[in-house]
C-alpha atoms as a PDB file:
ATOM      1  CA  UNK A   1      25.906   8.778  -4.988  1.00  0.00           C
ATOM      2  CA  UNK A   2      22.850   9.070  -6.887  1.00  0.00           C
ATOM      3  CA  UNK A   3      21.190  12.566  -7.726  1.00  0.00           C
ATOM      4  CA  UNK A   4      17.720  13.311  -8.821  1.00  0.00           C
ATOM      5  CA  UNK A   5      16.440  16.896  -9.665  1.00  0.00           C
ATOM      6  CA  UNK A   6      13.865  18.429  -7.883  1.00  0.00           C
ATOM      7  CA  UNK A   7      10.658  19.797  -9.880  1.00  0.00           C
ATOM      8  CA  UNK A   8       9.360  22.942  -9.482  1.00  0.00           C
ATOM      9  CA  UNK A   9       6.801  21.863  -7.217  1.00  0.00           C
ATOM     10  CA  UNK A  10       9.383  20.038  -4.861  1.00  0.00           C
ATOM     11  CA  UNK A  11       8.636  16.796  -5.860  1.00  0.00           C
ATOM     12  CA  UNK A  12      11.560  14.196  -6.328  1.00  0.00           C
ATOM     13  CA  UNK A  13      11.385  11.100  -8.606  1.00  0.00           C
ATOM     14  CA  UNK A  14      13.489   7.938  -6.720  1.00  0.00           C
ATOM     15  CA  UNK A  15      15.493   6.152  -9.594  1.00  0.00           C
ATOM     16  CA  UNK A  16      13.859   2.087  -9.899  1.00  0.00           C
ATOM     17  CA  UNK A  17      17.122   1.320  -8.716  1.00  0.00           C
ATOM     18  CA  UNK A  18      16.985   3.005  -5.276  1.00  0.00           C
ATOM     19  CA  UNK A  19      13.271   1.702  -4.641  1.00  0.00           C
ATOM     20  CA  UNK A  20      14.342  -2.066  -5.418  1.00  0.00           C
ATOM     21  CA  UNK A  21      16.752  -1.446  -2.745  1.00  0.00           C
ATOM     22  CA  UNK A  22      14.513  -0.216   0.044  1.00  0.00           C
ATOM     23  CA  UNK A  23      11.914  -3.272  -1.246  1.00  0.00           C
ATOM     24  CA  UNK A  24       9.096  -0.823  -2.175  1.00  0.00           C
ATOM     25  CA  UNK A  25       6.408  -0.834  -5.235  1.00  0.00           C
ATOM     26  CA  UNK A  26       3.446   1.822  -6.272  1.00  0.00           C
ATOM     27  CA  UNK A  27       1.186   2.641  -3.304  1.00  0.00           C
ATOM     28  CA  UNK A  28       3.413   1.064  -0.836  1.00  0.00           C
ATOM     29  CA  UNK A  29       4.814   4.036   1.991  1.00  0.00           C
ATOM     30  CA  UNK A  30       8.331   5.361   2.828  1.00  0.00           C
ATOM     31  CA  UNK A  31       9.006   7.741   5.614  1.00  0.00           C
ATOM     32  CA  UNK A  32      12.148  10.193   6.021  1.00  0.00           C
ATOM     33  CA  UNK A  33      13.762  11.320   9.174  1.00  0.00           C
ATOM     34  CA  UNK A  34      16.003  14.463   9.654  1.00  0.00           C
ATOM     35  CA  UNK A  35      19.564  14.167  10.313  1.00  0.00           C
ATOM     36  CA  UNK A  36      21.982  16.256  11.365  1.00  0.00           C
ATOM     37  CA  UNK A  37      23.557  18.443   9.304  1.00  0.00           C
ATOM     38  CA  UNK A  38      21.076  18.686   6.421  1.00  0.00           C
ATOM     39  CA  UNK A  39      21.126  14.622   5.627  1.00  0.00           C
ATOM     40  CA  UNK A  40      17.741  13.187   5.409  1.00  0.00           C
ATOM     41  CA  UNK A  41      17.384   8.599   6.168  1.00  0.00           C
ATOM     42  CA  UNK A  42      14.986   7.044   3.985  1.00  0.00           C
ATOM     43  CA  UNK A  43      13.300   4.090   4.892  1.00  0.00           C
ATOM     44  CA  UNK A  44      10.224   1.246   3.883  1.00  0.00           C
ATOM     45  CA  UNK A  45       7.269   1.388   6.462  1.00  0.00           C
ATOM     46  CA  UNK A  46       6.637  -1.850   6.661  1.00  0.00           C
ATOM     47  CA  UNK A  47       3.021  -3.014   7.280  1.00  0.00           C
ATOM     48  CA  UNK A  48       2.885  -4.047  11.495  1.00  0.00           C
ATOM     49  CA  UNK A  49      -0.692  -4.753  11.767  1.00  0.00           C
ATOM     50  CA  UNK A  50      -2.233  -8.074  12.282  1.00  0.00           C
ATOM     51  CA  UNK A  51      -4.920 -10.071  10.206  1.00  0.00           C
ATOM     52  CA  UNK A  52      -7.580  -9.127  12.969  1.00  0.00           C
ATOM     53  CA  UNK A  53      -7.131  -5.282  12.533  1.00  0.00           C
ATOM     54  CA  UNK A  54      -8.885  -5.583   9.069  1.00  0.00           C
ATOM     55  CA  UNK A  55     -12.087  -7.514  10.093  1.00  0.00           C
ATOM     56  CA  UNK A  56     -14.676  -5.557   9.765  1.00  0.00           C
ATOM     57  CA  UNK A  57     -13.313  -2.734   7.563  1.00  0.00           C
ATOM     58  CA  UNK A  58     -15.079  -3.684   4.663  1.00  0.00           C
ATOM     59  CA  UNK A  59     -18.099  -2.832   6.477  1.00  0.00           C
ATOM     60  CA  UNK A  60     -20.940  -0.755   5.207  1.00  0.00           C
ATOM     61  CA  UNK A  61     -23.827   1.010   7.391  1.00  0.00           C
ATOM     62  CA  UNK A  62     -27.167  -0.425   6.248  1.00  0.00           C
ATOM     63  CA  UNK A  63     -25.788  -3.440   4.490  1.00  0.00           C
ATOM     64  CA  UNK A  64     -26.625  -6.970   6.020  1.00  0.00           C
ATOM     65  CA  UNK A  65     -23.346  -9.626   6.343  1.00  0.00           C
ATOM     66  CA  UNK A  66     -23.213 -12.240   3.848  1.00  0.00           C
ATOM     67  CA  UNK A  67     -22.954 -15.830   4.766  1.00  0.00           C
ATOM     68  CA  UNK A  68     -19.925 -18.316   3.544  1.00  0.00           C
ATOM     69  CA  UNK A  69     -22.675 -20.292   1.390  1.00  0.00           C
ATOM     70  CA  UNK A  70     -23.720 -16.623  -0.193  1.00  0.00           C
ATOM     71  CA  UNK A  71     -19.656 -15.857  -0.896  1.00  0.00           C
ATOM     72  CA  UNK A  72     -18.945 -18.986  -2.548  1.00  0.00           C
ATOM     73  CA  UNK A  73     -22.094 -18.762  -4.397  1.00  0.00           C
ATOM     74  CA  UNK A  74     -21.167 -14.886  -5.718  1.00  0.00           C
ATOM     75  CA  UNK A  75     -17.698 -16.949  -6.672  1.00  0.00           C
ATOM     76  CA  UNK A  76     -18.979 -19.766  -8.535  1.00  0.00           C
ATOM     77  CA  UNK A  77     -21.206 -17.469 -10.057  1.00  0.00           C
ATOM     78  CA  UNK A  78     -18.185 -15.184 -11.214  1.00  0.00           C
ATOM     79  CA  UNK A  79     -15.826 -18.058 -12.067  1.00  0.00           C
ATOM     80  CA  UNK A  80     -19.022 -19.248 -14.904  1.00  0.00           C
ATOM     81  CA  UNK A  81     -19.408 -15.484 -16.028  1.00  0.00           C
ATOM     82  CA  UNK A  82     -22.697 -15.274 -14.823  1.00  0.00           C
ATOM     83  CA  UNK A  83     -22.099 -12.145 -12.890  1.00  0.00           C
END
């Protein structure tokens, strides 16, 4: 069994050991579902979108898209310290 106190503003601090388990780091998600009889399952969400669902998110209103040629250029440029 492993115990953790709860502050006074509810919050609960999982022990390293318990997050290796479930396969989590900082900023990735959990979720908890109620049980019966005052138990509480803790789980990883794991990511179930696809590649496709983030093209396009980086988007900005007003801003023209930048060409391959104009990427690799900002990278060369960055790899040299020129940026």
């Amino acid at each position: 069994m492993n115990a953790v106190t709860i502050t006074a503003k509810g919050q609960v601090t999982l022990r390293k050991e318990l997050l290796r388990h479930l396969g989590v780091h900082p900023g990735d998600k959990i979720s908890f579902d109620k049980l019966p009889g005052g138990e509480i399952k803790i789980r990883a969400i794991r990511p179930s979108g696809k590649i496709e669902d983030f093209f396009g998110s980086l988007k900005r209103e007003g801003q023209r898209p930048i060409s391959i040629e104009e990427m690799n250029e900002a990278i060369e440029k960055g790899w040299a310290g020129q940026l």
